[in-house]
Protein backbone atom coordinates (compact mmCIF):
# COMPACT_ATOMS: atom_id res chain seq x y z
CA UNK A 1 16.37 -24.81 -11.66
CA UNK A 2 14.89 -28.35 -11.15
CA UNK A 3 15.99 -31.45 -9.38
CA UNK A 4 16.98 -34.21 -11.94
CA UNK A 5 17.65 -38.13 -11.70
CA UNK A 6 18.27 -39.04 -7.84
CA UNK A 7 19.87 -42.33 -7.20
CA UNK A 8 21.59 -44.04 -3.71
CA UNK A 9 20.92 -39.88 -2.59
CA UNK A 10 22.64 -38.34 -5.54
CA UNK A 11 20.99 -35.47 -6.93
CA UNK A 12 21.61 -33.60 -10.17
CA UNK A 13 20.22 -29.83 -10.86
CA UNK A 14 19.90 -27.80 -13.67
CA UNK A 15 20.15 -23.93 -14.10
CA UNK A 16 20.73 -21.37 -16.60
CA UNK A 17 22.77 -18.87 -16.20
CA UNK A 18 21.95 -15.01 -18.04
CA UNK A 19 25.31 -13.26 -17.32
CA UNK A 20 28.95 -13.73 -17.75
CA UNK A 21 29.67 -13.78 -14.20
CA UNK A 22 26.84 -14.03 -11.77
CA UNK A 23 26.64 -16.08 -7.86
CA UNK A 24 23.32 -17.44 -7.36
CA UNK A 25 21.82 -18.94 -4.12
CA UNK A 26 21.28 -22.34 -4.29
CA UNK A 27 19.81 -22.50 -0.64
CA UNK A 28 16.51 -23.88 -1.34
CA UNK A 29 17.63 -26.33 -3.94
CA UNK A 30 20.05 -28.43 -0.99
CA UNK A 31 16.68 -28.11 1.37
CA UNK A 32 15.12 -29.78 -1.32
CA UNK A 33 17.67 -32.32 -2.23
CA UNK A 34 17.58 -32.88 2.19
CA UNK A 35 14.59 -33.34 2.54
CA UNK A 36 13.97 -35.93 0.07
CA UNK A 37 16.74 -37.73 1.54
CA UNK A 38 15.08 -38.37 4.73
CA UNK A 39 18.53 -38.58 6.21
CA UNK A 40 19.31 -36.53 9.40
CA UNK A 41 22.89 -37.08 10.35
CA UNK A 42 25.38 -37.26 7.73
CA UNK A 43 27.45 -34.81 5.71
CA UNK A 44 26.92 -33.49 1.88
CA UNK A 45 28.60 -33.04 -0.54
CA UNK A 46 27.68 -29.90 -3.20
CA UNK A 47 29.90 -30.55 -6.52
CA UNK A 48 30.02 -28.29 -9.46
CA UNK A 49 31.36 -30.33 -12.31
CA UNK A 50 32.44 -27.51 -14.70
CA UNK A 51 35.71 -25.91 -15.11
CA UNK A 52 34.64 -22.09 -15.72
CA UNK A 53 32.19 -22.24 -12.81
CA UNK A 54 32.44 -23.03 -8.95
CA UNK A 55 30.36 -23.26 -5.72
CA UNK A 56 31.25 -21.22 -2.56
CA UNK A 57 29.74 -20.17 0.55
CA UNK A 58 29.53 -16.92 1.78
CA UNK A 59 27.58 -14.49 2.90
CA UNK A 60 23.72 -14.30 2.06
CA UNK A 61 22.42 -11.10 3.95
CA UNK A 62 23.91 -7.68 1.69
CA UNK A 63 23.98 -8.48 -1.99
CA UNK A 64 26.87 -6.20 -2.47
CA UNK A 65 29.45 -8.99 -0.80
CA UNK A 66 28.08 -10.45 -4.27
CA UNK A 67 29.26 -7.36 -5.86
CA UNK A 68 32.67 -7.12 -4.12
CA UNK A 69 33.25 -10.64 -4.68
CA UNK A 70 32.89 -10.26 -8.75
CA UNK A 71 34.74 -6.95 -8.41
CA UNK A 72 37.68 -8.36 -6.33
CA UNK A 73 38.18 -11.60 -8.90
CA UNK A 74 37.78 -9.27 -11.88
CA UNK A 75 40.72 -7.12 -10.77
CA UNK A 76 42.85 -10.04 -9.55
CA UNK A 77 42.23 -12.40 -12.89
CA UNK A 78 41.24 -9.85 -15.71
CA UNK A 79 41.20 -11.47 -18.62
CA UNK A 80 44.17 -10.48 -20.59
CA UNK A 81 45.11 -10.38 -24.48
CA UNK A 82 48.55 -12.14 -23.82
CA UNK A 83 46.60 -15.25 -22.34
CA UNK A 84 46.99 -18.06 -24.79
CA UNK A 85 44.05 -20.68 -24.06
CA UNK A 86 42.15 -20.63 -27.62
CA UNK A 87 38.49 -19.69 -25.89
CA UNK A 88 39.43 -16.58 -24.34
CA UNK A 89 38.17 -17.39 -21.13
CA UNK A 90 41.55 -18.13 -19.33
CA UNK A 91 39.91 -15.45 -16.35
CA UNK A 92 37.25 -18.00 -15.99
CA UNK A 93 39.28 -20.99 -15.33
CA UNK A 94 41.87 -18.93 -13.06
CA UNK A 95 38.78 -18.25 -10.62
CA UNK A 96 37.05 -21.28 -10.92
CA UNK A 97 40.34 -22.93 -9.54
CA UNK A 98 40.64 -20.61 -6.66
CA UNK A 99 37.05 -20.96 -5.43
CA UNK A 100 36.84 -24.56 -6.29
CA UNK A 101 34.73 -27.13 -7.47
CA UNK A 102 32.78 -28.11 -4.41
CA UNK A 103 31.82 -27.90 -0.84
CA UNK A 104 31.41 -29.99 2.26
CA UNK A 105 28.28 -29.34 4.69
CA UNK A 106 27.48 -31.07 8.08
CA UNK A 107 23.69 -32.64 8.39
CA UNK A 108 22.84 -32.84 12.12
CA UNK A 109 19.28 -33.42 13.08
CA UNK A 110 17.96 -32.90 9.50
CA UNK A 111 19.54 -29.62 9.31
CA UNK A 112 21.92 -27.96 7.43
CA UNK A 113 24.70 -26.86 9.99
CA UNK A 114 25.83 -23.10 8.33
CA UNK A 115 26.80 -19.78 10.31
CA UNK A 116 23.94 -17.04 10.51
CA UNK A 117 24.84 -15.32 7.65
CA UNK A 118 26.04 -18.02 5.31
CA UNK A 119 24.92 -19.27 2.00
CA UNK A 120 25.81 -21.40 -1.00
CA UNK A 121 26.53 -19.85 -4.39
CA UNK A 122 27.06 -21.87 -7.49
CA UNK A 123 29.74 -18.97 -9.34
CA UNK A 124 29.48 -18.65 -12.68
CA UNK A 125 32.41 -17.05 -14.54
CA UNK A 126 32.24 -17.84 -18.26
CA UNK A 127 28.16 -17.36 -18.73
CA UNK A 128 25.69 -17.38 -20.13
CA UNK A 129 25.44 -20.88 -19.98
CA UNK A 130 23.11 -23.81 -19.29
CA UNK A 131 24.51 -25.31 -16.30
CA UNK A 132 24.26 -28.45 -13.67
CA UNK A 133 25.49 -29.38 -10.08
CA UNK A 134 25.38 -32.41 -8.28
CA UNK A 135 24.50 -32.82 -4.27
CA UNK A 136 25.00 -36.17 -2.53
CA UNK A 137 24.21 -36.81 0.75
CA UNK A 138 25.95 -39.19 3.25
CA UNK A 139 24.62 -40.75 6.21
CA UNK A 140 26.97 -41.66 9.18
């Protein structure tokens, strides 16, 4: 994943995705966008522009929430043979809408304010796919 165009504290990354449903940490990558920001106090804003994909926070320390997670939306939004959307991934766009397209965090003292065990995931649910996500940061 790299850190693309940043303008007025707008930040763009890229990632590739290798499986059809995967949630991957994306921690280190809003440090980054933070810390070249300079800005300590503010809020920002993590945006996943992509209809088959969605960030979420949750937890970071056992990897199978991860596994429950993909588990749990599997067996609420299976992807069924009676769905009509021509590219067969109606599941996709069904979980996509319920985690949703973005998140709000609160910047205090050049930190990321975030519970002990909490972490962003960008959620990918139609992969593999070459992927993006914006971050922009607010001051106030």
């Amino acid at each position: 994943m790299e850190l693309n165009n940043m303008t007025n504290n707008l930040y763009t990354f890229e990632l590739s995705t290798e499986e059809k449903q995967s949630f991957i940490n994306i921690d280190e990558y809003l440090q980054q966008a933070l810390s070249r920001s300079g800005i300590k106090n503010g809020l920002m804003l993590v945006f996943c522009p992509h209809t088959t994909a969605a960030i979420t926070i949750n937890e970071n320390a056992d990897p199978d929430v991860k596994t429950d997670l993909s588990l749990g939306l599997n067996q609420t939004f299976p992807n069924k043979e009676e769905y009509v959307h021509m590219e067969g991934n109606s599941d996709g766009h069904m979980k996509s809408s319920v985690l949703g397209a973005s998140e709000t965090l609160i910047i205090s003292k050049g930190r990321l304010i975030l519970g002990t065990w909490q972490s962003l995931y960008f959620c990918e649910f139609d992969g593999p796919r070459e992927r993006n996500f914006m971050v922009k940061i607010i001051e106030g």
